[in-house]
PDB file of N, CA and C in Angstrom:
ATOM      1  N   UNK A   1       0.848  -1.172   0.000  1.00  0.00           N
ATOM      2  CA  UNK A   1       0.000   0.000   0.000  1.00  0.00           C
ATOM      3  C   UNK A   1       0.893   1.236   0.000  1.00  0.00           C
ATOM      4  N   UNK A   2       0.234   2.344  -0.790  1.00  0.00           N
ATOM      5  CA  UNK A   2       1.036   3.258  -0.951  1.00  0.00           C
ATOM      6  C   UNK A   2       0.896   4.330   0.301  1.00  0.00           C
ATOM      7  N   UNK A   3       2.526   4.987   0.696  1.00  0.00           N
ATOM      8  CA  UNK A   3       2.266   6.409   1.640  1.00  0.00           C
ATOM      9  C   UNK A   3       1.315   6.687   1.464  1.00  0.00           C
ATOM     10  N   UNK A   4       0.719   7.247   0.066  1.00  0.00           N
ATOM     11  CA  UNK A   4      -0.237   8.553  -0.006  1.00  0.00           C
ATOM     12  C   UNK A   4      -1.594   7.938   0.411  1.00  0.00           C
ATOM     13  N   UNK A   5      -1.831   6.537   0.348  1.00  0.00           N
ATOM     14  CA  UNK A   5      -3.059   6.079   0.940  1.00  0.00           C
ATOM     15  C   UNK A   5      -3.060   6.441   2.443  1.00  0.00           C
ATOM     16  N   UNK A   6      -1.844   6.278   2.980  1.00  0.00           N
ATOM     17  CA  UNK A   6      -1.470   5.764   4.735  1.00  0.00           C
ATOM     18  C   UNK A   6      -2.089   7.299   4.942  1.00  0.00           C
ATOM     19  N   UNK A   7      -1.517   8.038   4.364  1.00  0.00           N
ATOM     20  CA  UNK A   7      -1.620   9.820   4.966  1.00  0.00           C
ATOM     21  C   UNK A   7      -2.859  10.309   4.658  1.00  0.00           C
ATOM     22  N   UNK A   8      -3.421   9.965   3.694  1.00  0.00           N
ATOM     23  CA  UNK A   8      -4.708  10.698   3.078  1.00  0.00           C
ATOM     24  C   UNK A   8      -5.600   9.808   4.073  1.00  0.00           C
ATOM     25  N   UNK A   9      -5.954   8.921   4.514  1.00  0.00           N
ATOM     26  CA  UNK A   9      -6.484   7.781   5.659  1.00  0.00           C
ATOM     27  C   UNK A   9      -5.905   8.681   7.214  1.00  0.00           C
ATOM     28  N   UNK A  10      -5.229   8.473   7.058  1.00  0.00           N
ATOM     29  CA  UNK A  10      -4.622   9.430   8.527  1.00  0.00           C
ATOM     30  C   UNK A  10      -5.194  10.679   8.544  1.00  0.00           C
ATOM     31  N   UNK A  11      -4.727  11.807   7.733  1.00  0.00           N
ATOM     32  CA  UNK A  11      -5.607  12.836   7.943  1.00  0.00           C
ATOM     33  C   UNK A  11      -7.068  12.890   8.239  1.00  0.00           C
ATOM     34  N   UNK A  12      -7.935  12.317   6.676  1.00  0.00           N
ATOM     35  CA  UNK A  12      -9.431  12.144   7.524  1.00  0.00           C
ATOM     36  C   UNK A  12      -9.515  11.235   8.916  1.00  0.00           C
ATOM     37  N   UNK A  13      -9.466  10.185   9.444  1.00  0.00           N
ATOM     38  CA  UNK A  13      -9.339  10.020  10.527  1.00  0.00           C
ATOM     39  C   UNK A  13      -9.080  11.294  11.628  1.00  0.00           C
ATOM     40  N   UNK A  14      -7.849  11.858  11.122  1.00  0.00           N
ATOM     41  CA  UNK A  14      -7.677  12.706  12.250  1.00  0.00           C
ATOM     42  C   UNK A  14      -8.918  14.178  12.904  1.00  0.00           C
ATOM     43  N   UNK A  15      -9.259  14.468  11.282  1.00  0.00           N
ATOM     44  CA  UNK A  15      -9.994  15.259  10.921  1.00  0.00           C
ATOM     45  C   UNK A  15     -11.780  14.941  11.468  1.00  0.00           C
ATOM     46  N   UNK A  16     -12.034  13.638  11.879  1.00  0.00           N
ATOM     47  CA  UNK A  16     -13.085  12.955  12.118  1.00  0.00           C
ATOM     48  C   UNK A  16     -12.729  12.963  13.440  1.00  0.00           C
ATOM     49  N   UNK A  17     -11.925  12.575  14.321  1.00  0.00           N
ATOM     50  CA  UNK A  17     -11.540  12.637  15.466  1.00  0.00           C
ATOM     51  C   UNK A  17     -11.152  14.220  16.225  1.00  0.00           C
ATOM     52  N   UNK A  18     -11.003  15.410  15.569  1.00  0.00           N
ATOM     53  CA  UNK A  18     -10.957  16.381  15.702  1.00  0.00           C
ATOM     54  C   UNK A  18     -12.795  17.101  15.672  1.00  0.00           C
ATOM     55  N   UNK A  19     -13.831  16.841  15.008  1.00  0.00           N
ATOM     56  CA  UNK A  19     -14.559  16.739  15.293  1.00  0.00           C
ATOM     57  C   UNK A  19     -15.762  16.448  15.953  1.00  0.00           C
ATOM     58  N   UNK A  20     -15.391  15.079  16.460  1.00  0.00           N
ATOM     59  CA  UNK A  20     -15.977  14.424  17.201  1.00  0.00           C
ATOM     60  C   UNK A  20     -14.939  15.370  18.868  1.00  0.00           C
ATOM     61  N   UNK A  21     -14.380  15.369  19.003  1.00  0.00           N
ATOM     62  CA  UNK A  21     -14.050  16.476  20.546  1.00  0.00           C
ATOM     63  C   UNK A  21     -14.233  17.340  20.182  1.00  0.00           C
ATOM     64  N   UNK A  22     -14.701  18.188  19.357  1.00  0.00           N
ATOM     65  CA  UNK A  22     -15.306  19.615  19.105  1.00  0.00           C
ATOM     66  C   UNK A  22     -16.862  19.266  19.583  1.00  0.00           C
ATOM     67  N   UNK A  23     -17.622  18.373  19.657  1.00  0.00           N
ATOM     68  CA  UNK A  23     -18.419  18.145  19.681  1.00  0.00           C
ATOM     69  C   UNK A  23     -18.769  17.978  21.157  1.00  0.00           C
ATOM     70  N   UNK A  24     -17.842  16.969  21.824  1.00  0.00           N
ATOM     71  CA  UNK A  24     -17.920  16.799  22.981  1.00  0.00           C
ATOM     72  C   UNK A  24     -17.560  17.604  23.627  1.00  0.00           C
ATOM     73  N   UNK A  25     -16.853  18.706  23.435  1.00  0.00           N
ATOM     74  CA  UNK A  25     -16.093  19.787  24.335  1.00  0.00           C
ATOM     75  C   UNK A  25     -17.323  20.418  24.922  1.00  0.00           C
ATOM     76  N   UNK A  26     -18.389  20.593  24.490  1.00  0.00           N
ATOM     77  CA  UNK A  26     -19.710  21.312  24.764  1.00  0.00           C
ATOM     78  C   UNK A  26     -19.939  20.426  26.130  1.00  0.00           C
ATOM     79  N   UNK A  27     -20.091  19.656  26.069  1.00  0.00           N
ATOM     80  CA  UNK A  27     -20.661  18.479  27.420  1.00  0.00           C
ATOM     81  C   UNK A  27     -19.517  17.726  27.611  1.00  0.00           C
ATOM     82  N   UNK A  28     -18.515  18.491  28.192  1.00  0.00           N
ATOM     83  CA  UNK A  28     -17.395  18.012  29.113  1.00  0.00           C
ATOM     84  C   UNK A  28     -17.999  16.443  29.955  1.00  0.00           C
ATOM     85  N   UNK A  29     -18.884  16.454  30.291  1.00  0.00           N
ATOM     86  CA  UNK A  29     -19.227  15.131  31.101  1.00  0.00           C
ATOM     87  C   UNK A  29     -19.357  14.001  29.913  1.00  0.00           C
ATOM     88  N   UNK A  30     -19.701  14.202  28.613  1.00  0.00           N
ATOM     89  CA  UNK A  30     -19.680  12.799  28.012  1.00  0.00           C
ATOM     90  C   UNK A  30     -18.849  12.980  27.449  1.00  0.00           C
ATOM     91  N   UNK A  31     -17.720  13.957  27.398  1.00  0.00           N
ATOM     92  CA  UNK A  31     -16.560  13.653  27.059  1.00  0.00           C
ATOM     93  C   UNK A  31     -15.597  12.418  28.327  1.00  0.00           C
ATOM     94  N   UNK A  32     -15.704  13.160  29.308  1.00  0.00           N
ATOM     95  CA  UNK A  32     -15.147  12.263  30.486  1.00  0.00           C
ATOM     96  C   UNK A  32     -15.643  10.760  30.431  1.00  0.00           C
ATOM     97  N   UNK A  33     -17.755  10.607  30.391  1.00  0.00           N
ATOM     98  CA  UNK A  33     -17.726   9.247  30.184  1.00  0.00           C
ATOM     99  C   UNK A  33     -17.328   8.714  28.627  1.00  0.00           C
ATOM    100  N   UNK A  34     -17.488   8.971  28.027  1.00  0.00           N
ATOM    101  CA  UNK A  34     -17.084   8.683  26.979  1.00  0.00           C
ATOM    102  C   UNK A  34     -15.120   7.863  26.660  1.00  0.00           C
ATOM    103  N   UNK A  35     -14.490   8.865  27.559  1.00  0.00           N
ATOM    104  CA  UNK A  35     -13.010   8.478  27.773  1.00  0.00           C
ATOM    105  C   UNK A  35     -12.997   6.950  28.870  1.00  0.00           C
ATOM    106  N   UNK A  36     -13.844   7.049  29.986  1.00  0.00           N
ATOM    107  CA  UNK A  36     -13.707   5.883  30.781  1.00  0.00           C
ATOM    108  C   UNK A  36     -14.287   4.612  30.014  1.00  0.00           C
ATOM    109  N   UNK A  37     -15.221   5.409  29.017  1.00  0.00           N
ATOM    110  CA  UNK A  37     -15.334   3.816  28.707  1.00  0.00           C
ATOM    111  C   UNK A  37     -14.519   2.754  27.751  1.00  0.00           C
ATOM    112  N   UNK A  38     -14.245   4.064  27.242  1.00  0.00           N
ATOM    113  CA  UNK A  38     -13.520   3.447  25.707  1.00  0.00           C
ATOM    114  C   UNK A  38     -11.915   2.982  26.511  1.00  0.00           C
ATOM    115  N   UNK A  39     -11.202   3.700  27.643  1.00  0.00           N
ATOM    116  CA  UNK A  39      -9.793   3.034  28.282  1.00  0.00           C
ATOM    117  C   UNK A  39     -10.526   1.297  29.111  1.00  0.00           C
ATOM    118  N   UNK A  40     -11.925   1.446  29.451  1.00  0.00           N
ATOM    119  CA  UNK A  40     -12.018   0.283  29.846  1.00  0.00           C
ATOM    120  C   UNK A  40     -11.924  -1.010  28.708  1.00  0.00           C
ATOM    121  N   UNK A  41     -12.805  -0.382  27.551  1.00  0.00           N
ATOM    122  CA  UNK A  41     -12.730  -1.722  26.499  1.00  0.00           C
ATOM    123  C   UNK A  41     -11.545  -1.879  26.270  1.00  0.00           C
ATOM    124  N   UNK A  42     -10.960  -0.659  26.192  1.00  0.00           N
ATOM    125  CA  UNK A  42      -9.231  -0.991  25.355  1.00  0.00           C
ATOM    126  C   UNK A  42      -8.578  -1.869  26.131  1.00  0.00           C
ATOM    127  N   UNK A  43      -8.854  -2.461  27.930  1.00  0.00           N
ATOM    128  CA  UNK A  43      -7.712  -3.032  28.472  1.00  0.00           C
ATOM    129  C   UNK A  43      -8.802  -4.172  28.850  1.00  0.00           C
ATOM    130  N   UNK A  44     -10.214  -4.626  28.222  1.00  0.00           N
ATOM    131  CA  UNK A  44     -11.095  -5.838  28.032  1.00  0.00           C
ATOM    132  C   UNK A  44     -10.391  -6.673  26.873  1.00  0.00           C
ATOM    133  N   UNK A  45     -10.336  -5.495  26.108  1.00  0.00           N
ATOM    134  CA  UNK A  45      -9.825  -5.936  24.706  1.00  0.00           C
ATOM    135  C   UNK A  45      -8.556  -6.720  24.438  1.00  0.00           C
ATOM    136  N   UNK A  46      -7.676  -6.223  25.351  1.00  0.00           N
ATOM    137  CA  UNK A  46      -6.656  -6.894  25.569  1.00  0.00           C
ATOM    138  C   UNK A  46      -6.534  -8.039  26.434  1.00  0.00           C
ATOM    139  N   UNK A  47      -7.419  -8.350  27.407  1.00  0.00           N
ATOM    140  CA  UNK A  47      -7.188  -9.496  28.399  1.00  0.00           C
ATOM    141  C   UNK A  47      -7.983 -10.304  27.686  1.00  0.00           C
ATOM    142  N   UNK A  48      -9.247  -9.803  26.959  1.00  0.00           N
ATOM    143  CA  UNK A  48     -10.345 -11.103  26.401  1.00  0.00           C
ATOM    144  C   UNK A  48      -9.387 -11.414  24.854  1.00  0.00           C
ATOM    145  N   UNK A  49      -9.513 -10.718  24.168  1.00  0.00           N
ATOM    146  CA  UNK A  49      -8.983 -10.917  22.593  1.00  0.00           C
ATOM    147  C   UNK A  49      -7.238 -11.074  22.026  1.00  0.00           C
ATOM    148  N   UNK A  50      -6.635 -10.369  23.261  1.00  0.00           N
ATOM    149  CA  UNK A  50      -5.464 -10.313  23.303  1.00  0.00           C
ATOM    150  C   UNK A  50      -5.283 -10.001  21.933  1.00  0.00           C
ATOM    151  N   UNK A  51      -5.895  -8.521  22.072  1.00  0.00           N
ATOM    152  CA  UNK A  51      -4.818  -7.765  20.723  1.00  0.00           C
ATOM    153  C   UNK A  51      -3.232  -7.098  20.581  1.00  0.00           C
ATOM    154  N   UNK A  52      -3.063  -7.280  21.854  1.00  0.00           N
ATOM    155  CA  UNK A  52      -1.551  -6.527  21.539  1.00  0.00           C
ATOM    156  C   UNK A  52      -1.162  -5.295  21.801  1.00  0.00           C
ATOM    157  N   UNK A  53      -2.438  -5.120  22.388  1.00  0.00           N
ATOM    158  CA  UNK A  53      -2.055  -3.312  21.845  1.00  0.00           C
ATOM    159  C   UNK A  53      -1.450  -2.950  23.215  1.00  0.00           C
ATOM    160  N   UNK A  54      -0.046  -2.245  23.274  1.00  0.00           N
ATOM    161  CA  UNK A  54       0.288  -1.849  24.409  1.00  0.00           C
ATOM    162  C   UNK A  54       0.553  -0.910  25.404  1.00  0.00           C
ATOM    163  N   UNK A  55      -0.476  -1.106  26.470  1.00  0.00           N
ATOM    164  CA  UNK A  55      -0.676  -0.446  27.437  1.00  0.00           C
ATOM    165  C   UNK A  55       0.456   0.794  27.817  1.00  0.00           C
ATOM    166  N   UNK A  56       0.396   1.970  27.448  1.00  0.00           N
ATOM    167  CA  UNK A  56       1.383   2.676  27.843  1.00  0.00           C
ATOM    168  C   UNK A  56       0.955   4.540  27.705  1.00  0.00           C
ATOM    169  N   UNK A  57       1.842   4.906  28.085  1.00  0.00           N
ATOM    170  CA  UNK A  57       1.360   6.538  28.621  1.00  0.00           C
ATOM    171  C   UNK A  57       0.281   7.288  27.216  1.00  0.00           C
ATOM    172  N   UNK A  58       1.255   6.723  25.462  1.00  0.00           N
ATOM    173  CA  UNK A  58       0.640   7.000  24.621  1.00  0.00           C
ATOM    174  C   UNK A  58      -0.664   6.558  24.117  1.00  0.00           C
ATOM    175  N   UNK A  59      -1.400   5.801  24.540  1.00  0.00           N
ATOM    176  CA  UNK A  59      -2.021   4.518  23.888  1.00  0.00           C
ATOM    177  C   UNK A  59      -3.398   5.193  25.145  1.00  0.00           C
ATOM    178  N   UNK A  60      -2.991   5.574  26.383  1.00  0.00           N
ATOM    179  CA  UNK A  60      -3.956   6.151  27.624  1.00  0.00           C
ATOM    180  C   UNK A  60      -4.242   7.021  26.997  1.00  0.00           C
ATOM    181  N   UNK A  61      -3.031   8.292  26.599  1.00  0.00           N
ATOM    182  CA  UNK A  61      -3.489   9.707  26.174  1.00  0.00           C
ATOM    183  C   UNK A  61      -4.317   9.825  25.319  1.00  0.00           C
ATOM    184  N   UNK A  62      -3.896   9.045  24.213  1.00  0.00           N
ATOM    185  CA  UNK A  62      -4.856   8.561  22.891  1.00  0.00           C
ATOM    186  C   UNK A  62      -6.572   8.188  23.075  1.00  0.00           C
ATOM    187  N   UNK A  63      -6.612   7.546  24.112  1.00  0.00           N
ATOM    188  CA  UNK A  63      -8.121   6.473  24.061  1.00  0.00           C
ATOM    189  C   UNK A  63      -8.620   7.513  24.990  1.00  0.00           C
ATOM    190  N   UNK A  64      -8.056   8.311  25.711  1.00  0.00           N
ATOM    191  CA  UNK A  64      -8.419   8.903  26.897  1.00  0.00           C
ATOM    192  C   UNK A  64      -8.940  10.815  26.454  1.00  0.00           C
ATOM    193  N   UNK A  65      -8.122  11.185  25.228  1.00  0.00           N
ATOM    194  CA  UNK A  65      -8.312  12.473  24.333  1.00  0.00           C
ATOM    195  C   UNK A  65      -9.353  11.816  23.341  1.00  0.00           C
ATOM    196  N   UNK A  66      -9.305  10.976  22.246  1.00  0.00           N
ATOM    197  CA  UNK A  66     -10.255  10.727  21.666  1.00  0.00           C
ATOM    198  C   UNK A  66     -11.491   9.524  21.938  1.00  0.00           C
ATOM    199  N   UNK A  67     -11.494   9.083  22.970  1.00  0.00           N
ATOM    200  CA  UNK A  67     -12.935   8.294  23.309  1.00  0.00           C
ATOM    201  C   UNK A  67     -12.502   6.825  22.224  1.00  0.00           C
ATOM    202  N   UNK A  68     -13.821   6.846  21.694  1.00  0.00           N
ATOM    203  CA  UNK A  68     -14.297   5.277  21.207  1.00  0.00           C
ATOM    204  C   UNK A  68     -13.356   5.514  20.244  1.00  0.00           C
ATOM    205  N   UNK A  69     -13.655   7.052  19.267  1.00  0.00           N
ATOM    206  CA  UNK A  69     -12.733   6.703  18.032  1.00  0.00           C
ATOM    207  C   UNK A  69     -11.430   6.905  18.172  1.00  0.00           C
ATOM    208  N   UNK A  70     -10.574   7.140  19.419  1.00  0.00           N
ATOM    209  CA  UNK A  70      -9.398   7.521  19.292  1.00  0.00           C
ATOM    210  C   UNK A  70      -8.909   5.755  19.329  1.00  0.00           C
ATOM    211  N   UNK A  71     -10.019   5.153  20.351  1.00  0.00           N
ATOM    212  CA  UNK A  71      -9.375   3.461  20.430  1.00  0.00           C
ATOM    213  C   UNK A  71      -9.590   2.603  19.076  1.00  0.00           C
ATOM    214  N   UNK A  72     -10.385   3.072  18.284  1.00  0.00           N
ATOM    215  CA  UNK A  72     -10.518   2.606  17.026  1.00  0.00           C
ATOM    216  C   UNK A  72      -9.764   2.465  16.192  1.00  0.00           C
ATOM    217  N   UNK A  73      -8.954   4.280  16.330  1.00  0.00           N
ATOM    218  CA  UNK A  73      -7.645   4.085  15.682  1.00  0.00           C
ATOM    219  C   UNK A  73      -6.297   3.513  15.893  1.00  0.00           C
ATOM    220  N   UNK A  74      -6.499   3.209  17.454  1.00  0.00           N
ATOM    221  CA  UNK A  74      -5.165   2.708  17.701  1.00  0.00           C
ATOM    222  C   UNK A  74      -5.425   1.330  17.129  1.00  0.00           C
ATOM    223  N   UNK A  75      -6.495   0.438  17.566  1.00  0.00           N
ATOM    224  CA  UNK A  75      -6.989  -0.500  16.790  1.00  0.00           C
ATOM    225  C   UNK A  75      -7.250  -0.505  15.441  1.00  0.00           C
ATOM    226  N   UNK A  76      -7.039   0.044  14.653  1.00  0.00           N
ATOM    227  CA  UNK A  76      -6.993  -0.051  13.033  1.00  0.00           C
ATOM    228  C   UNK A  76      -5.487  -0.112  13.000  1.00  0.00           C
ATOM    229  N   UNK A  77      -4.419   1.069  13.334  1.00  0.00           N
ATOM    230  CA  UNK A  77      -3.191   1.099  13.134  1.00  0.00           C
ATOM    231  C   UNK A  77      -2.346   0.054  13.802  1.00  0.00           C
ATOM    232  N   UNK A  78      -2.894  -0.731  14.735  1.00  0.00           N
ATOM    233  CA  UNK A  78      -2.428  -1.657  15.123  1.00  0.00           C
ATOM    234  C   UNK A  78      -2.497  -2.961  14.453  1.00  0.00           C
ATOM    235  N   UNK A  79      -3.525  -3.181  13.778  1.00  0.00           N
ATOM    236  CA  UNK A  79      -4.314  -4.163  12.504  1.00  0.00           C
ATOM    237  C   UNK A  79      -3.341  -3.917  11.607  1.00  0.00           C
ATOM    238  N   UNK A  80      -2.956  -2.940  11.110  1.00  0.00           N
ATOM    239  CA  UNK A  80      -2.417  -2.699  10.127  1.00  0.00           C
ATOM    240  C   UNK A  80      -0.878  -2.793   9.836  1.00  0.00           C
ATOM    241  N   UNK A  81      -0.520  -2.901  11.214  1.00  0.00           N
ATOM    242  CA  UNK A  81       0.766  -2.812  11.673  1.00  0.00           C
ATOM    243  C   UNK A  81       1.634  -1.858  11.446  1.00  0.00           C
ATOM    244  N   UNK A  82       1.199  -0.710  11.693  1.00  0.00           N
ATOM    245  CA  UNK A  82       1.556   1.143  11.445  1.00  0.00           C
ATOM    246  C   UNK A  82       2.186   1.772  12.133  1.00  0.00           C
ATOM    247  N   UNK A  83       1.563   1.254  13.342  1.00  0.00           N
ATOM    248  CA  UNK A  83       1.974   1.584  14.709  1.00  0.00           C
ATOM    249  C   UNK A  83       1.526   0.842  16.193  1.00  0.00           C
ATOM    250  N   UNK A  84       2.132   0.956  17.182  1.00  0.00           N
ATOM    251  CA  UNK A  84       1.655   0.607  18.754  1.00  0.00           C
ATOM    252  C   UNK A  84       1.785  -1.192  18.130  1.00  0.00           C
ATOM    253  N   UNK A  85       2.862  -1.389  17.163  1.00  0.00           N
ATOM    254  CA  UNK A  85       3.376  -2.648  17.429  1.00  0.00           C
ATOM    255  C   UNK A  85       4.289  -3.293  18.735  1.00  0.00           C
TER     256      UNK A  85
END
């Protein structure tokens, strides 16, 4: 697969994830639940499915700033083997 796919995929993602906390910034509280839930699946996800993905300061900040879709992406880029190998 080519860079320009990886980046043009990365940007919208990012751009979708930049939205979605513009959104939530209004209701700070489902931003907060929104963050607890998605760090809980991310470390279900790992004890039930054992994806790999590893637990660390970046991977918190990530699931914990963008919610469901920030863990989505670490979980796609991790699928993909991009990153958080």
């Amino acid at each position: 697969m080519s860079t320009k796919y990886i980046e043009v995929g990365t940007l919208l993602v990012a751009l979708v994830v930049l939205w979605v906390l513009l959104v939530f910034i209004q209701n700070p509280i489902a931003l907060i639940i929104n963050s607890i839930i998605a760090i809980l699946i991310m470390f279900l996800l790992n004890a039930i499915l054992g994806l790999g993905i590893p637990i660390n300061i970046i991977t918190i900040l990530v699931v914990a700033t963008g919610g469901i879709v920030g863990l989505l992406l670490i979980i796609i880029l991790r699928l993909m083997k991009v990153a958080f190998i």
